[in-house]
Protein backbone atom coordinates (compact mmCIF):
# COMPACT_ATOMS: atom_id res chain seq x y z
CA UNK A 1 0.00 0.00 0.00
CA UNK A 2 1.71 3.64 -0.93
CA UNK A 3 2.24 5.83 1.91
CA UNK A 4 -0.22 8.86 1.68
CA UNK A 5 2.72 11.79 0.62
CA UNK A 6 3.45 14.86 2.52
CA UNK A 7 1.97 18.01 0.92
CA UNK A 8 4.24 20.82 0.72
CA UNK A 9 3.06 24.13 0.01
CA UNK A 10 5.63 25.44 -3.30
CA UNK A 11 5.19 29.07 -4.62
CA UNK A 12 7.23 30.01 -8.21
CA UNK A 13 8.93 32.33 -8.95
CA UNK A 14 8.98 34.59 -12.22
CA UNK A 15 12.20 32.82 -13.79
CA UNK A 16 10.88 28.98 -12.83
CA UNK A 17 8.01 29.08 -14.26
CA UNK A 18 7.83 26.63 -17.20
CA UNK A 19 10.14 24.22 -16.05
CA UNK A 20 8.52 20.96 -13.87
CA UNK A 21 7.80 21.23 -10.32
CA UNK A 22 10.43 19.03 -8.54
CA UNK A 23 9.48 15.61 -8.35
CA UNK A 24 10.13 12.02 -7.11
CA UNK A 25 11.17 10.29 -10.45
CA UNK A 26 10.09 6.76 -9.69
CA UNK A 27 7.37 5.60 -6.94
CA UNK A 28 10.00 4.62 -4.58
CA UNK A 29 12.57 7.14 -5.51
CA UNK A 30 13.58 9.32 -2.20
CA UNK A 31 14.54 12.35 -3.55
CA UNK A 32 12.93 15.12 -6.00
CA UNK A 33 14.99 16.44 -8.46
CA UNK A 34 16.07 20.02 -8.54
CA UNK A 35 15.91 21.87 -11.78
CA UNK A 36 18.34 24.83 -12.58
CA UNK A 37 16.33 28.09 -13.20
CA UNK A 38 18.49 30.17 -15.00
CA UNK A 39 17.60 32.63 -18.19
CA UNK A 40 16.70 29.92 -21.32
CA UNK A 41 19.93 32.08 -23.00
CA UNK A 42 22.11 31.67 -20.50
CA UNK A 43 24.37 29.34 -18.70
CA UNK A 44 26.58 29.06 -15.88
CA UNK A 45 29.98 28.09 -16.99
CA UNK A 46 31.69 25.85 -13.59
CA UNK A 47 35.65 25.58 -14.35
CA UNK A 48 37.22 23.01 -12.36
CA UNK A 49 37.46 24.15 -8.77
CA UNK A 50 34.73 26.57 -8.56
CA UNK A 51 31.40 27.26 -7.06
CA UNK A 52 28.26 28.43 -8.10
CA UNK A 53 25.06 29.10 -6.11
CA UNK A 54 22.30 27.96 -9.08
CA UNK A 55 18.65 29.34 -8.28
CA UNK A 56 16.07 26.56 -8.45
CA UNK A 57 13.03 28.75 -9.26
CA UNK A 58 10.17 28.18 -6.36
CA UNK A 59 10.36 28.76 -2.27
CA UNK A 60 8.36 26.16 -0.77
CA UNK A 61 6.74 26.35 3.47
CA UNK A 62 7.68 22.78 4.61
CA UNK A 63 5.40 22.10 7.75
CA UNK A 64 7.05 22.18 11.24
CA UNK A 65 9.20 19.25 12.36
CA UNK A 66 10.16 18.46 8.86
CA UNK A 67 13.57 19.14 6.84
CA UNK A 68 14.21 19.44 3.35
CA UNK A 69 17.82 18.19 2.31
CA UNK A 70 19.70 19.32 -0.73
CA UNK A 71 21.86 16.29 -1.55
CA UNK A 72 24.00 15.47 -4.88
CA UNK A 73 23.07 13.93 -7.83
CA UNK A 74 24.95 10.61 -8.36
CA UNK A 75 25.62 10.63 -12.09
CA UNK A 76 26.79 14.48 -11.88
CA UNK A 77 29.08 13.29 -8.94
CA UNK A 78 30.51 10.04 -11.31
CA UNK A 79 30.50 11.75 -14.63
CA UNK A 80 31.71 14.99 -14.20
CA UNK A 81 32.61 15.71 -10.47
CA UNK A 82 30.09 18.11 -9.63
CA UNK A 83 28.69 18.03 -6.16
CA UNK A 84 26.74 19.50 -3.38
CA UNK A 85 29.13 21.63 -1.40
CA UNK A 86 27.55 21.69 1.86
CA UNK A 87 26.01 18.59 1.07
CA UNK A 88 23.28 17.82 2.44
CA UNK A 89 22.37 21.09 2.57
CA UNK A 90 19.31 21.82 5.29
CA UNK A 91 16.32 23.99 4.47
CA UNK A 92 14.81 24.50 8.04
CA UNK A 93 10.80 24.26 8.25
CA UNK A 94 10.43 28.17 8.59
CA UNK A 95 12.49 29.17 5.83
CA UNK A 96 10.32 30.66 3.13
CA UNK A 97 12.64 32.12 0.27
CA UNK A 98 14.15 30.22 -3.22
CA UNK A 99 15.49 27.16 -2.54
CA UNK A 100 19.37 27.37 -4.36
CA UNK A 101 22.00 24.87 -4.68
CA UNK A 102 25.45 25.45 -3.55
CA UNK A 103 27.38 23.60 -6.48
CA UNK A 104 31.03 22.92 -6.73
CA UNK A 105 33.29 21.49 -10.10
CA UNK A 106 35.91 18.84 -8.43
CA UNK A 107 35.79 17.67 -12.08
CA UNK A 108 39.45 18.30 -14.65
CA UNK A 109 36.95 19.96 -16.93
CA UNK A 110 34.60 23.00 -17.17
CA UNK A 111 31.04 22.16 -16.69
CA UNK A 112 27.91 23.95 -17.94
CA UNK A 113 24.53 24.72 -16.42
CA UNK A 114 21.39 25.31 -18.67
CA UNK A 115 17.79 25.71 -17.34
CA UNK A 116 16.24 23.10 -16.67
CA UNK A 117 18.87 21.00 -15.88
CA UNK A 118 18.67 18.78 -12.85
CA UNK A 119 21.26 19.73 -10.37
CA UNK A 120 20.37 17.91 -6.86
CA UNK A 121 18.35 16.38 -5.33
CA UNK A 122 15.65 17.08 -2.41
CA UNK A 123 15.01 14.77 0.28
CA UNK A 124 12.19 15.93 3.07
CA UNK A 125 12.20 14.07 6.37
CA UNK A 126 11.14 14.10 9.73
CA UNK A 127 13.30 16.10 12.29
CA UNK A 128 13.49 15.23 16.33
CA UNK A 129 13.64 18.17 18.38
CA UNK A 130 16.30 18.08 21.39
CA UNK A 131 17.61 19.85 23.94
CA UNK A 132 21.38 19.48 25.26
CA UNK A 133 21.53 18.46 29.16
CA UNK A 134 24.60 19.40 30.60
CA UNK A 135 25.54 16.55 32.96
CA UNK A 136 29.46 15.86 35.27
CA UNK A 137 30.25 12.59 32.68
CA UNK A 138 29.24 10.71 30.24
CA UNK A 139 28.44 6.83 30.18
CA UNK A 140 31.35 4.69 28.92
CA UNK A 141 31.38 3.21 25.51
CA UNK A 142 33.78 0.75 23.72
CA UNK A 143 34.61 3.22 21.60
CA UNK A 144 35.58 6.19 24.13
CA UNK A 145 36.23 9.28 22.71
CA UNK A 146 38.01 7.45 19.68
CA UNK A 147 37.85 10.21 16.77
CA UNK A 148 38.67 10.12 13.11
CA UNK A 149 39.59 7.03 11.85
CA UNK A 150 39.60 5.40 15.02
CA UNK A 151 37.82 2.28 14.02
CA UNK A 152 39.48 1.59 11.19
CA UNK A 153 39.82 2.07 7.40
């Protein structure tokens, strides 16, 4: 039985409309691609080793205690070498302006961005509220405070 899906509120912008809302590609496909929404006659040239912050077109309200994560797309990443830079990136619940991806070429050659071109990925989820409780010491673990690496490679 399919799950009933989350309905999140998504306003567009002036430069995305015409391209597709984001959407889950397959029916068990986690994460909603992200579209570039750039001018249909222009591009954004990435040479190797930069950035670029890529508008996606839309703002969206996600409803409280849920996340929206901007992840990489894994045939950019194999292909080319383009990836999320502060991947996943976290849009909080009561952020309300255009979504953007933070892209970076670790790629040998240029890369260019048209519109419409899928650039990410979004994944909503649940998120757990907490609160820190500052206590004397911790419990003991096997691991300890064992840091980087400290399991193995």
């Amino acid at each position: 039985m399919a799950a009933i899906p989350l309905s999140v509120p998504l306003r567009l912008l002036p430069h995305g409309v015409g391209l597709p809302l984001p959407a889950q590609q397959t029916e068990d496909a986690a994460g909603a691609d992200l579209l570039a929404a750039i001018g249909a006659d222009e591009s954004v040239e990435m040479p190797p080793g930069t950035r670029a912050v890529v508008p996606c077109g839309f703002a969206m309200g996600l409803p409280p205690g849920f996340e929206a994560q901007v992840r990489p797309r894994s045939g950019l990443a194999s292909r080319y070498g383009i990836t999320v830079l502060n991947a996943p990136g976290t849009i909080d619940a009561d952020y309300r302006g255009e979504v953007k991806v933070v892209l970076i070429n670790h790629g040998e050659l240029p890369f260019i961005i048209r519109r419409g071109d899928r650039i990410a990925q979004l994944i909503v989820a649940p998120v757990t509220r907490f609160a820190f409780a500052e206590v004397e010491a911790l419990d003991d673990t096997a691991r300890g405070a064992g840091g980087f690496g400290s399991t193995g490679t």
